[in-house]
N, C-alpha and C. Protein backbone atom coordinates (compact mmCIF):
# COMPACT_ATOMS: atom_id res chain seq x y z
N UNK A 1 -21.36 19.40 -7.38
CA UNK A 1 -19.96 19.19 -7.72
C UNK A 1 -19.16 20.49 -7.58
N UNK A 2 -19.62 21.72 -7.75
CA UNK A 2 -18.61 22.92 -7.74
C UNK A 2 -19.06 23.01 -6.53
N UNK A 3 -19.63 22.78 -5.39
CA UNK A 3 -19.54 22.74 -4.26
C UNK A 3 -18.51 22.37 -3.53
N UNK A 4 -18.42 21.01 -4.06
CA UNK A 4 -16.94 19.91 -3.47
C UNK A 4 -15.67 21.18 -4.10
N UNK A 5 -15.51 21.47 -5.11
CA UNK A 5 -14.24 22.34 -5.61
C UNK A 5 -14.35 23.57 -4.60
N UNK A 6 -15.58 24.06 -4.86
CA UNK A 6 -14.95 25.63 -3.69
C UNK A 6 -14.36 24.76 -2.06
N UNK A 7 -15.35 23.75 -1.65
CA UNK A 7 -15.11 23.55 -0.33
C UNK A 7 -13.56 22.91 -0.10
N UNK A 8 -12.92 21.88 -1.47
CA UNK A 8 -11.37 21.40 -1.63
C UNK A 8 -10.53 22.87 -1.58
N UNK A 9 -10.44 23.90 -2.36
CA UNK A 9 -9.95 25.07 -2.21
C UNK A 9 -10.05 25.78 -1.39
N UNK A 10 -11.16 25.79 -0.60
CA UNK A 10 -11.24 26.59 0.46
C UNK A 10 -10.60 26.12 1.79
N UNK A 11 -10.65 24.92 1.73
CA UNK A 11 -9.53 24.05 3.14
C UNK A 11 -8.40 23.82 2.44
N UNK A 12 -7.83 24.28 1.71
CA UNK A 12 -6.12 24.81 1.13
C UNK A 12 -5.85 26.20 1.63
N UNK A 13 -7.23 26.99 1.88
CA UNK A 13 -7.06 28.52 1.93
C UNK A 13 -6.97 29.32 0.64
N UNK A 14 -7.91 28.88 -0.03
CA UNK A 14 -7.73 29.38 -1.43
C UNK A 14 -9.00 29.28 -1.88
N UNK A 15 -9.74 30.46 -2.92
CA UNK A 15 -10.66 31.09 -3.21
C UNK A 15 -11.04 30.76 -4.80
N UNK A 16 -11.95 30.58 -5.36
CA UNK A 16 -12.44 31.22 -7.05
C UNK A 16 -11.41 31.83 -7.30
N UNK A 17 -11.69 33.22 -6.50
CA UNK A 17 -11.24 34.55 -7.03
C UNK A 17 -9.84 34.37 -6.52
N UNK A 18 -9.19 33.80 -6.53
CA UNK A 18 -7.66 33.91 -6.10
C UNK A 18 -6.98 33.12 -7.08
N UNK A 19 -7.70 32.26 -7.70
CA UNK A 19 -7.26 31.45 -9.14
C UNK A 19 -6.39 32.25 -10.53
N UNK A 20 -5.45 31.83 -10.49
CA UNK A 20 -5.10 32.98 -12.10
C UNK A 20 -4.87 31.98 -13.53
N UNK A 21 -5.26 30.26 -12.96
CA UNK A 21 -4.85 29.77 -13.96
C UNK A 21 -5.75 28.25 -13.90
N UNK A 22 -5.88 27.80 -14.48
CA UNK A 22 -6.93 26.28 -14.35
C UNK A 22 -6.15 25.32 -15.91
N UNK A 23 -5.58 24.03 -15.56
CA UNK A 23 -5.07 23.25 -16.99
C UNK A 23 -5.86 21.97 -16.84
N UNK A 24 -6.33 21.89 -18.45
CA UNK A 24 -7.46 20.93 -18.13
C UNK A 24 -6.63 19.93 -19.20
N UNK A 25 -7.20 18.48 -18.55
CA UNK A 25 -6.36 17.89 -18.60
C UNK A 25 -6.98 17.07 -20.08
N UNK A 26 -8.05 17.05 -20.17
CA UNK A 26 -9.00 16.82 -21.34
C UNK A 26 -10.26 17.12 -21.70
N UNK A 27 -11.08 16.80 -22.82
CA UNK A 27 -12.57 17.09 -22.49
C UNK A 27 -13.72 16.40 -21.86
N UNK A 28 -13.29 15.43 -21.17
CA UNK A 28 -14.45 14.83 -20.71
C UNK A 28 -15.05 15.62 -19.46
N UNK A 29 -16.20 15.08 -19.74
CA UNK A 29 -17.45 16.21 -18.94
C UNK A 29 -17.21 16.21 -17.70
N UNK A 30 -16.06 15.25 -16.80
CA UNK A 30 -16.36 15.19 -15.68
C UNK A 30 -14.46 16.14 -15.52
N UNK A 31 -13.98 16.52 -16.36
CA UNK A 31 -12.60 17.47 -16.16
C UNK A 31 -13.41 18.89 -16.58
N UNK A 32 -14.19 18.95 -17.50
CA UNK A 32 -14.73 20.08 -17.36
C UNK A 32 -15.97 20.69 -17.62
N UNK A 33 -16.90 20.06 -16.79
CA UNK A 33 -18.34 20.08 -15.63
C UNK A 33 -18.25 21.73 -15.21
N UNK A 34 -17.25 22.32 -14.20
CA UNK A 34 -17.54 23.42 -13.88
C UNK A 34 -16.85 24.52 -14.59
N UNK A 35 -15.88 24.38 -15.64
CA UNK A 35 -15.50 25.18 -16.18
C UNK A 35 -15.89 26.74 -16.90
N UNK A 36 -17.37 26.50 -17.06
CA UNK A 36 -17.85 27.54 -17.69
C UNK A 36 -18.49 28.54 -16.78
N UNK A 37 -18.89 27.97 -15.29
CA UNK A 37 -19.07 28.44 -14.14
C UNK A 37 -18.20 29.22 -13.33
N UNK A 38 -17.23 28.47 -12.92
CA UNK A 38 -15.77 29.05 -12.43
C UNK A 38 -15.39 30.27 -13.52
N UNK A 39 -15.35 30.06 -14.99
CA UNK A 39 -14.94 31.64 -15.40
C UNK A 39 -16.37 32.38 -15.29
N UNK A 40 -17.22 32.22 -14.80
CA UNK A 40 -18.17 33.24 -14.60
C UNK A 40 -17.57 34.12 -13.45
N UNK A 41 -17.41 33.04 -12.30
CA UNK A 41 -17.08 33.56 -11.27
C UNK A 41 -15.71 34.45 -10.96
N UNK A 42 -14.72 34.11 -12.10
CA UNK A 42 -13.58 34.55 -12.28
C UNK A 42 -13.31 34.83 -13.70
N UNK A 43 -13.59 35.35 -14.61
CA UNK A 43 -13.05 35.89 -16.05
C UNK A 43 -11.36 35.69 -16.31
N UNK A 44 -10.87 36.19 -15.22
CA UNK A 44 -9.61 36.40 -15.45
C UNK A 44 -8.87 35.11 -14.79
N UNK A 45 -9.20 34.22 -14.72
CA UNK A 45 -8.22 32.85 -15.12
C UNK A 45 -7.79 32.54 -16.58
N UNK A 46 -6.55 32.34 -16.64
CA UNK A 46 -6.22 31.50 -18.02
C UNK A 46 -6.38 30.21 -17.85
N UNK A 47 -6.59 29.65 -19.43
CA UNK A 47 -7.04 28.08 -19.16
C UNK A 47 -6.31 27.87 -20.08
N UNK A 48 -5.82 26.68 -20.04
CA UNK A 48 -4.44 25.94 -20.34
C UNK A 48 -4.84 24.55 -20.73
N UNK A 49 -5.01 24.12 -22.14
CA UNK A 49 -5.29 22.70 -22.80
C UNK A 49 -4.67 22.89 -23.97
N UNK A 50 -4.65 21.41 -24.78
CA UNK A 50 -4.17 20.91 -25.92
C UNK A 50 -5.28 21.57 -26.63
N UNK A 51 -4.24 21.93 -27.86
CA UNK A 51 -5.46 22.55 -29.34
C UNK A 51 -6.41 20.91 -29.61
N UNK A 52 -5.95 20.26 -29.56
CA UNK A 52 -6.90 18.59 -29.88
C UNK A 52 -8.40 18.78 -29.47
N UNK A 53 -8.01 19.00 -28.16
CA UNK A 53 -9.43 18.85 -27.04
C UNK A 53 -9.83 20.52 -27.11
N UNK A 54 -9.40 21.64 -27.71
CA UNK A 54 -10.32 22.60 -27.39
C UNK A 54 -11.23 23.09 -28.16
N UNK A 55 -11.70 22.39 -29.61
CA UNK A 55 -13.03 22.57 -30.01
C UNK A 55 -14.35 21.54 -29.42
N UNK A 56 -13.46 21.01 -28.61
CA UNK A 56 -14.49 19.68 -27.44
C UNK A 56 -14.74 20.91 -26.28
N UNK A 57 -13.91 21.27 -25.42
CA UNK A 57 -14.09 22.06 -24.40
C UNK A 57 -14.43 23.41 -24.54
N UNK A 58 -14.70 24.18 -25.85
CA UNK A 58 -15.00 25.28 -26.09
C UNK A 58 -16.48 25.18 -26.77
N UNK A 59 -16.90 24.26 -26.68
CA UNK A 59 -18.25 23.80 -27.17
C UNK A 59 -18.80 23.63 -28.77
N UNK A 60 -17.22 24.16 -29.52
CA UNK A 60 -17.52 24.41 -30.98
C UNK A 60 -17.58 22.78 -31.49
N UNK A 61 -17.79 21.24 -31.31
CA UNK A 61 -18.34 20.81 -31.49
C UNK A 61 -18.55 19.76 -30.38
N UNK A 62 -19.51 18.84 -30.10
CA UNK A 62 -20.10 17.66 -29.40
C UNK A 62 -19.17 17.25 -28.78
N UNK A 63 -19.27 16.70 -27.85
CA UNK A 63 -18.31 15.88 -26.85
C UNK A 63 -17.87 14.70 -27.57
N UNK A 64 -16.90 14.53 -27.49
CA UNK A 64 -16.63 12.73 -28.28
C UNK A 64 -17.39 12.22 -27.14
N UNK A 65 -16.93 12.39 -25.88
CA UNK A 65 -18.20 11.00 -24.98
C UNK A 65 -18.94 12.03 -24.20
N UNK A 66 -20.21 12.30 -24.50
CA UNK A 66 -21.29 13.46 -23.89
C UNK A 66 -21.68 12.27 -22.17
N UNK A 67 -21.51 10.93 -22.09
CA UNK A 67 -21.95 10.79 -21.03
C UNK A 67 -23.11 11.21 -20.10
N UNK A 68 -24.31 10.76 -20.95
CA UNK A 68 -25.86 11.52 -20.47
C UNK A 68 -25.95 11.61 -18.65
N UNK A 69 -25.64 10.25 -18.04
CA UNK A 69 -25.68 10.43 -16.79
C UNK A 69 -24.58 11.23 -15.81
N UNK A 70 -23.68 11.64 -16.44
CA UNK A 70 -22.71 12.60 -15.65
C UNK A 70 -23.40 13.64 -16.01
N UNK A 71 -23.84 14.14 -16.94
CA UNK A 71 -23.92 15.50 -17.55
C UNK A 71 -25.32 15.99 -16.84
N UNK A 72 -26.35 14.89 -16.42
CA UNK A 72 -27.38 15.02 -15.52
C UNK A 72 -26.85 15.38 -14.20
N UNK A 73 -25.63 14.44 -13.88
CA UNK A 73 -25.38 14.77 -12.38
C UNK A 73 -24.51 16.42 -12.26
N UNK A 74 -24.06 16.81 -13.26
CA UNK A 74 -24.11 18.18 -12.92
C UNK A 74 -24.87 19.18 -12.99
N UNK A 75 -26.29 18.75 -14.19
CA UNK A 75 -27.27 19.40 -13.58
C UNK A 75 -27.46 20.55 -14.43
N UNK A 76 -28.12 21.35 -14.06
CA UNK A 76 -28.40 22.80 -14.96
C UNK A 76 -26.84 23.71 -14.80
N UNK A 77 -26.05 23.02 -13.67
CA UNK A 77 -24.87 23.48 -14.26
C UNK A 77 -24.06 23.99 -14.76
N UNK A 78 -24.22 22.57 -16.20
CA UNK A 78 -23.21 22.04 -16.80
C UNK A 78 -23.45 23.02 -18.21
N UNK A 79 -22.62 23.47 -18.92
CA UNK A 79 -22.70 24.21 -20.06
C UNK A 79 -21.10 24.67 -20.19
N UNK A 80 -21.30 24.58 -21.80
CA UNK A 80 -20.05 25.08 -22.39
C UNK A 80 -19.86 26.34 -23.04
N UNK A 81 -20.93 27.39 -22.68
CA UNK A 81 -21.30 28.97 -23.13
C UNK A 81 -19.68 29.43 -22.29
N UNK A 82 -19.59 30.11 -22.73
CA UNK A 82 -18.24 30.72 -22.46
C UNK A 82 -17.27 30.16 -22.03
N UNK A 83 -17.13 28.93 -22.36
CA UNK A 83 -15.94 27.96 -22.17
C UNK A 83 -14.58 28.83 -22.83
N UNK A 84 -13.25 28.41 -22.63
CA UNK A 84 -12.31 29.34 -23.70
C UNK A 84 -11.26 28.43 -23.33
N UNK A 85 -10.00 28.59 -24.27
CA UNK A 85 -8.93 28.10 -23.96
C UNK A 85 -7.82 29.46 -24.11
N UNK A 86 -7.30 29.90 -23.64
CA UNK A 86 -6.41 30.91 -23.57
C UNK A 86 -5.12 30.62 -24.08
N UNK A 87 -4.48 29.11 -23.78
CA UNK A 87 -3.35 28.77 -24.46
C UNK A 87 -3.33 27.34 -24.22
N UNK A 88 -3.18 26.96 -26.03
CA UNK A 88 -2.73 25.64 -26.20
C UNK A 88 -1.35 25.06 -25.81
N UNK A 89 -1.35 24.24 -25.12
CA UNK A 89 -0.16 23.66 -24.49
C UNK A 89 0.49 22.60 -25.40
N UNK A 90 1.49 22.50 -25.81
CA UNK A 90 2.10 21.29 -26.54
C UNK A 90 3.21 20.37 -25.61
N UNK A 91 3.36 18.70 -26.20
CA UNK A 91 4.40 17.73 -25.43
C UNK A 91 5.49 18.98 -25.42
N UNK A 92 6.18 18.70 -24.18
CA UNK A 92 7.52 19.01 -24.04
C UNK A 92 7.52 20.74 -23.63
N UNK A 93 6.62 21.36 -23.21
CA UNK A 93 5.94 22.54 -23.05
C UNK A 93 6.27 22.74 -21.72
N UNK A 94 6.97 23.95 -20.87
CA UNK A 94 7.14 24.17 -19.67
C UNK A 94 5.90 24.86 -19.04
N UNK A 95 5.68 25.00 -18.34
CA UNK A 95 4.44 25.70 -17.59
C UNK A 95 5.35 26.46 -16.58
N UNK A 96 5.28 27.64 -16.08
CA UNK A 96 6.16 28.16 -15.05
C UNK A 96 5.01 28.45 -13.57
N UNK A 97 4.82 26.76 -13.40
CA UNK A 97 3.50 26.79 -12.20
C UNK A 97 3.71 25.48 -10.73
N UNK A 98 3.94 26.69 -9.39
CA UNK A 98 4.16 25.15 -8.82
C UNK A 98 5.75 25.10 -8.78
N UNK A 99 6.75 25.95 -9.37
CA UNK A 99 7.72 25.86 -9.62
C UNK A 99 8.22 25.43 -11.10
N UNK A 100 7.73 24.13 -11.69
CA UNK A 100 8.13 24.20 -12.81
C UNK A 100 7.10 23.20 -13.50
N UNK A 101 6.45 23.04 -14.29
CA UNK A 101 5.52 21.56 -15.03
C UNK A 101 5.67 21.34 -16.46
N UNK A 102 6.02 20.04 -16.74
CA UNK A 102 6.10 19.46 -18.19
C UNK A 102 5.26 19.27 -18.63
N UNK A 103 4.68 19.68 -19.93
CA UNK A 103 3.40 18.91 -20.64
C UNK A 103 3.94 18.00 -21.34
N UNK A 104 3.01 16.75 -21.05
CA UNK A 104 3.26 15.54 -21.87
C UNK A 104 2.03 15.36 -22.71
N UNK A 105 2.18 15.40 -23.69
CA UNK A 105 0.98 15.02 -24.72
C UNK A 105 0.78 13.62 -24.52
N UNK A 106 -0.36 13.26 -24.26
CA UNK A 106 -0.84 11.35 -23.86
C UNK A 106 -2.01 10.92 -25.04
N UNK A 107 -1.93 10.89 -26.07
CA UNK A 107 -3.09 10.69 -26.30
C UNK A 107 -3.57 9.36 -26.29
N UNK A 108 -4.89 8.75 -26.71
CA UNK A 108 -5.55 7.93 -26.39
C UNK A 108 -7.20 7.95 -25.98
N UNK A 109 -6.68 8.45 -25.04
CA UNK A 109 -8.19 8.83 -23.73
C UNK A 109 -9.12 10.02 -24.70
N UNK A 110 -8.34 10.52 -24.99
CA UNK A 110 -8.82 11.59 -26.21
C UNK A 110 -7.63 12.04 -26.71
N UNK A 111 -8.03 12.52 -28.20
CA UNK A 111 -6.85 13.13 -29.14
C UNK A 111 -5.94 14.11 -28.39
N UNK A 112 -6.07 14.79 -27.05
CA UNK A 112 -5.81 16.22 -27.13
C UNK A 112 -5.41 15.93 -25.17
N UNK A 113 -5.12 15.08 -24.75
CA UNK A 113 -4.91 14.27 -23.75
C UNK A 113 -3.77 14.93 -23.12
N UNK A 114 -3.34 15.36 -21.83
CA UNK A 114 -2.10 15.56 -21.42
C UNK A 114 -2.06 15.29 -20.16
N UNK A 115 -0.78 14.94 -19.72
CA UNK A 115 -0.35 14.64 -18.27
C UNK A 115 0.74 15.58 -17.71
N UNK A 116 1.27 16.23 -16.76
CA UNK A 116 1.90 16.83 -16.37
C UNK A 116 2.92 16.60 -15.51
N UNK A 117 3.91 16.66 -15.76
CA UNK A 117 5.18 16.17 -14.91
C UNK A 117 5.78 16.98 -14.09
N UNK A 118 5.81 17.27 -12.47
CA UNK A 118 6.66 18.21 -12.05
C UNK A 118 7.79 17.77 -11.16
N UNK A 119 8.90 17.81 -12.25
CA UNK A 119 10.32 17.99 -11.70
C UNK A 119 10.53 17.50 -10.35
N UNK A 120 10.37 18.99 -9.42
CA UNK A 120 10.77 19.26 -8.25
C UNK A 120 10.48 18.15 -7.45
N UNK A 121 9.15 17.44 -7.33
CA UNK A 121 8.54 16.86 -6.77
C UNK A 121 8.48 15.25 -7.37
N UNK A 122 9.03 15.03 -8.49
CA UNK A 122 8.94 13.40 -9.17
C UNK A 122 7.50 13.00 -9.13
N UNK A 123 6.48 14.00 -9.17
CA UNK A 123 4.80 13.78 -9.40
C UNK A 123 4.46 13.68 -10.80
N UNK A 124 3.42 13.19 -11.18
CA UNK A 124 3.05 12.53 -12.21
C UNK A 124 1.32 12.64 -12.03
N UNK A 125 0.94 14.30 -13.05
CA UNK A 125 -0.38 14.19 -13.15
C UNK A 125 -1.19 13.41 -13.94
N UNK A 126 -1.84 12.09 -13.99
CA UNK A 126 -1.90 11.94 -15.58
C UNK A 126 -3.22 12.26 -15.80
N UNK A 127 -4.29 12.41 -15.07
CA UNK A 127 -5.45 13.00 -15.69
C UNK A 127 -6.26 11.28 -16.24
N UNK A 128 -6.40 10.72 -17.56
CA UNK A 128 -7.44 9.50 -16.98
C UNK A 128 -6.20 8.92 -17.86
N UNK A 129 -4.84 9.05 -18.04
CA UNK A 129 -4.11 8.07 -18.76
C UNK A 129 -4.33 6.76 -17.88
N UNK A 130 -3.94 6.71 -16.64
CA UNK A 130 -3.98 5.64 -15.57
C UNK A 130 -5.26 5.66 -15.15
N UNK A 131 -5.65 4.58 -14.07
CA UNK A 131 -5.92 4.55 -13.19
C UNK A 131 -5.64 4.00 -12.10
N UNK A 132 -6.70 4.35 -10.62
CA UNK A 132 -5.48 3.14 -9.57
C UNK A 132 -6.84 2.50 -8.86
N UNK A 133 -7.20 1.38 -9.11
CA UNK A 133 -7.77 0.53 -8.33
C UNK A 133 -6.83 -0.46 -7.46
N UNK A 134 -7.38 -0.43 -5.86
CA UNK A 134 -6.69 -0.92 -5.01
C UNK A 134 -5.54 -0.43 -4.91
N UNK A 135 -4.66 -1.34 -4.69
CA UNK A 135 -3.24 -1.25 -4.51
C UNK A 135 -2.30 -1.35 -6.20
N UNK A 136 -3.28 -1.54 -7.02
CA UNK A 136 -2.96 -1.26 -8.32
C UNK A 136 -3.08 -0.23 -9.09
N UNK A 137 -1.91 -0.19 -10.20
CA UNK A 137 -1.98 0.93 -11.29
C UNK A 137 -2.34 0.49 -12.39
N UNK A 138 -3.41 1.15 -12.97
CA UNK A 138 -4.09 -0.01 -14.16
C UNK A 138 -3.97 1.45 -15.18
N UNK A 139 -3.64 0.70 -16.51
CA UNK A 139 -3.73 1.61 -17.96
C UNK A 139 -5.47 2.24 -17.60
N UNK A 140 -5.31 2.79 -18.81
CA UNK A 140 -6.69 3.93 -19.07
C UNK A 140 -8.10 2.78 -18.84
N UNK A 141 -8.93 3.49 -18.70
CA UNK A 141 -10.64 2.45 -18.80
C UNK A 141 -10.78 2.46 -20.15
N UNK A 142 -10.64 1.15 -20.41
CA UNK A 142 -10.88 0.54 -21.42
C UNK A 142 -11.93 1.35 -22.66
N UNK A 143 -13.47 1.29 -21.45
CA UNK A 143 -14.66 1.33 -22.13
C UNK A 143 -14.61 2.60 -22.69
N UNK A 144 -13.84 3.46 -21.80
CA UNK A 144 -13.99 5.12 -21.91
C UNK A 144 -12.38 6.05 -22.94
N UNK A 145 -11.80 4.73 -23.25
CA UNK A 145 -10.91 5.18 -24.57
C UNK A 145 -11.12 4.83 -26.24
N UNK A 146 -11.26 5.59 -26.51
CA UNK A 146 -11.74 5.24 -28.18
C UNK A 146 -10.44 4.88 -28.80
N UNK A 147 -9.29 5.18 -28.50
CA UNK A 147 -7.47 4.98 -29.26
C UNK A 147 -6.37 3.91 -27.93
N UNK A 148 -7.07 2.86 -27.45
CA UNK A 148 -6.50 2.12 -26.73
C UNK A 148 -5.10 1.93 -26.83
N UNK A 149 -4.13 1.56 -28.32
CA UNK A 149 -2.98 0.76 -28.69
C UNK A 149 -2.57 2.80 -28.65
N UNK A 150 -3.15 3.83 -28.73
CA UNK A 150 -2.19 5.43 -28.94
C UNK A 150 -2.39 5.56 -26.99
N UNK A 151 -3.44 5.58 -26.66
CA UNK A 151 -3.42 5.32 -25.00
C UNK A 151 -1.92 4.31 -24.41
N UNK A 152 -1.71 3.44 -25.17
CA UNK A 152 -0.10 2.48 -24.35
C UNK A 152 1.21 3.50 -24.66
N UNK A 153 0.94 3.15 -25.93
CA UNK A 153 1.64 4.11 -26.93
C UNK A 153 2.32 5.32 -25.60
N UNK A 154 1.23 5.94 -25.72
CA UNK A 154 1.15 7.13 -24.47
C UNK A 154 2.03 7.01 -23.56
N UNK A 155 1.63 6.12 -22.75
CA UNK A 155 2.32 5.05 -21.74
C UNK A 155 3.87 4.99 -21.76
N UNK A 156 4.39 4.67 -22.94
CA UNK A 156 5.81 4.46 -23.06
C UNK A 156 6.23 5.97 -22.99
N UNK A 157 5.96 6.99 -23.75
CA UNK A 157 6.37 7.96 -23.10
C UNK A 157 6.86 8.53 -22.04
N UNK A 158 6.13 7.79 -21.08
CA UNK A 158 6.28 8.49 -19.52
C UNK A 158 7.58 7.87 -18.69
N UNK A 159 7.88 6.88 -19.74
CA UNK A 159 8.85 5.85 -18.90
C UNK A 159 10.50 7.09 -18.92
N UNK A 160 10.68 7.77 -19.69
CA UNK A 160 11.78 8.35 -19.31
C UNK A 160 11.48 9.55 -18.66
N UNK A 161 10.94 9.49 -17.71
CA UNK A 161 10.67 10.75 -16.35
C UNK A 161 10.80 10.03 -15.29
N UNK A 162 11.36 10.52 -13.70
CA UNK A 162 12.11 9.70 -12.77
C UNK A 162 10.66 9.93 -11.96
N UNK A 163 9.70 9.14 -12.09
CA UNK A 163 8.37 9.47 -11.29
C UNK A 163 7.88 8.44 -10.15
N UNK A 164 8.15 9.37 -8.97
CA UNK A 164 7.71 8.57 -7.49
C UNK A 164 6.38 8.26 -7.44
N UNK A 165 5.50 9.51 -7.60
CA UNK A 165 3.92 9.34 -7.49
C UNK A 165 3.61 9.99 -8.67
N UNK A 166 2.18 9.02 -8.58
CA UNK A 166 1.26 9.53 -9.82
C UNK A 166 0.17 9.81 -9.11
N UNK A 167 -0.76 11.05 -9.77
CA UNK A 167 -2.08 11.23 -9.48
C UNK A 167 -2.90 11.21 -10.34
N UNK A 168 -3.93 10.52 -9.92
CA UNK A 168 -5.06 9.95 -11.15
C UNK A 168 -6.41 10.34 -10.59
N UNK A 169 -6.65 10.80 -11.99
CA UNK A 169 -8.45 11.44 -11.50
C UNK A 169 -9.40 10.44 -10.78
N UNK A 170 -8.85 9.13 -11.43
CA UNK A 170 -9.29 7.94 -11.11
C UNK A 170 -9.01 7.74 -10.10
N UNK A 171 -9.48 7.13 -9.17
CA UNK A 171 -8.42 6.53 -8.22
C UNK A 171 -7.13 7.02 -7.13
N UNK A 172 -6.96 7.91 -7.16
CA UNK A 172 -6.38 9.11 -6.77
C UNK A 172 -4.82 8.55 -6.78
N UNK A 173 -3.51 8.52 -5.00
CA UNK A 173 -2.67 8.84 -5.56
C UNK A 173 -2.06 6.99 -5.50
N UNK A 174 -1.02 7.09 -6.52
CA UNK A 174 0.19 6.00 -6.49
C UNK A 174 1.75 6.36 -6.35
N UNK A 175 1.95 5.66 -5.15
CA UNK A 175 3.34 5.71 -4.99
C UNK A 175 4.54 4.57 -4.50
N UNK A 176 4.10 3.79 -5.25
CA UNK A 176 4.70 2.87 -4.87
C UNK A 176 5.42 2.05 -6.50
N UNK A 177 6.41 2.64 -6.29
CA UNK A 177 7.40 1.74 -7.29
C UNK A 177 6.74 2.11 -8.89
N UNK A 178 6.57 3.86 -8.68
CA UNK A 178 5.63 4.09 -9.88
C UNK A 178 6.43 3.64 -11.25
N UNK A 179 7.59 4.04 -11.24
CA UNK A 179 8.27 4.22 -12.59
C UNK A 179 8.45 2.26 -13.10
N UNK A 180 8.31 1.45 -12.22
CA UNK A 180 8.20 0.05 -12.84
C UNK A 180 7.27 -0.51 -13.25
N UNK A 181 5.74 0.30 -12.45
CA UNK A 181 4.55 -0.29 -12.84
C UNK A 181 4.34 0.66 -14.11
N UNK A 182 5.00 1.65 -14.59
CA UNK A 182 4.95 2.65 -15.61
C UNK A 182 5.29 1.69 -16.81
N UNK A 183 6.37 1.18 -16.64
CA UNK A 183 6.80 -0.05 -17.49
C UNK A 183 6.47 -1.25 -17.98
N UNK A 184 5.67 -1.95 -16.95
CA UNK A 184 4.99 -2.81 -17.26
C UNK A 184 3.82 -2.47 -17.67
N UNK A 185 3.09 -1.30 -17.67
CA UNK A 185 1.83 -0.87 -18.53
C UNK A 185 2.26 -0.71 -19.88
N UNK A 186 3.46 -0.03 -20.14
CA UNK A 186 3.83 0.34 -21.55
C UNK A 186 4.12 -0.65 -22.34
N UNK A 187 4.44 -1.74 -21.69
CA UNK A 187 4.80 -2.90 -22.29
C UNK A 187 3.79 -3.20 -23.19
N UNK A 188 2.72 -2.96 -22.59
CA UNK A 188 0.90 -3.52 -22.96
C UNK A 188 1.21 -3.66 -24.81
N UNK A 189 1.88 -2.15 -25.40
CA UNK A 189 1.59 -1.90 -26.43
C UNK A 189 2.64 -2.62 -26.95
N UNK A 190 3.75 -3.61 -26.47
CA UNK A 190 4.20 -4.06 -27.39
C UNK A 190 4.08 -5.71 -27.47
N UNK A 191 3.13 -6.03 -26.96
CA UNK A 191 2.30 -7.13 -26.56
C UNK A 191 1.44 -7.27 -27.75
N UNK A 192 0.73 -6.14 -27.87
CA UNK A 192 -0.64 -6.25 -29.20
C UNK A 192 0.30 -6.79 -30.44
């Protein structure tokens, strides 16, 4: 897996060592699998998460979902020894990256959950708020959210940002008529 990341960065033209910043989007093992590796390789990146998720990603306690068979597929790896968070990001939080990025606090997926909004571009990171199977945009995986009705919840949030595409860890990108299918997911929570 940190194979696939150097070789994605490296056909951008971009290096480990050229990194000055990494924002993780939560703690699940498969957002941060190489994290403790990459700052080997680079110390001097800042890492950028919610205070929620960084006694998950700093290893000071258990994964809410440890996921035995991912955590195999990264292998001897995978470890959270010098994991760090450099700065907690809060909703409504500018990032000066890329030109400009919003933190949106999402929770649900985990307490400490964020998606990132950039302006310039009407993009929409959400990290596992969504996903996109097929030609669809589907709310969070069910199996893999412990706060489903704070996951919709989440959801309605996003509806006042003017967002063309979304990118999802899941499923990768959506762009098609994002900000209505944004709506009809949020709805979800006022359905229950």
């Amino acid at each position: 897996m940190m194979e696939d990341l150097v070789a994605q960065l490296s056909s951008n033209g971009v290096s480990l060592e050229m990194l000055t910043g990494i924002i993780i989007t939560h703690q699940d093992i498969d957002h941060i699998g190489n994290l403790s590796r990459i700052l080997e390789i680079n110390s001097r990146i800042k890492v950028f998460a919610h205070s929620d998720d960084a006694p998950y990603i700093e290893g000071k306690i258990p994964l809410l979902k440890p996921l035995p068979k991912m955590i195999e597929a990264f292998g001897a790896n995978f470890s959270r020894n010098g994991n760090r968070i450099d700065h907690s990001v809060a909703d409504g939080e500018q990032l000066d990256v890329a030109g400009r990025f919003i933190v949106i606090h999402t929770p649900g997926h985990t307490a400490g959950h964020i998606s990132l909004y950039h302006p310039d571009s009407k993009t929409l990171i959400a990290g596992d708020a969504m996903v996109v199977r097929g030609d669809q945009l589907l709310g969070p995986n069910e199996a893999q959210t412990p706060d489903l009705p704070e996951a919709y919840r989440s959801l309605a949030k996003l509806t006042s940002y003017d967002i063309q595409k979304i990118i999802c860890f899941h499923g990768g990108i959506f762009d098609t008529d994002a900000n209505q299918w944004i709506s009809k997911l949020a709805s979800h929570v006022e359905d229950d």
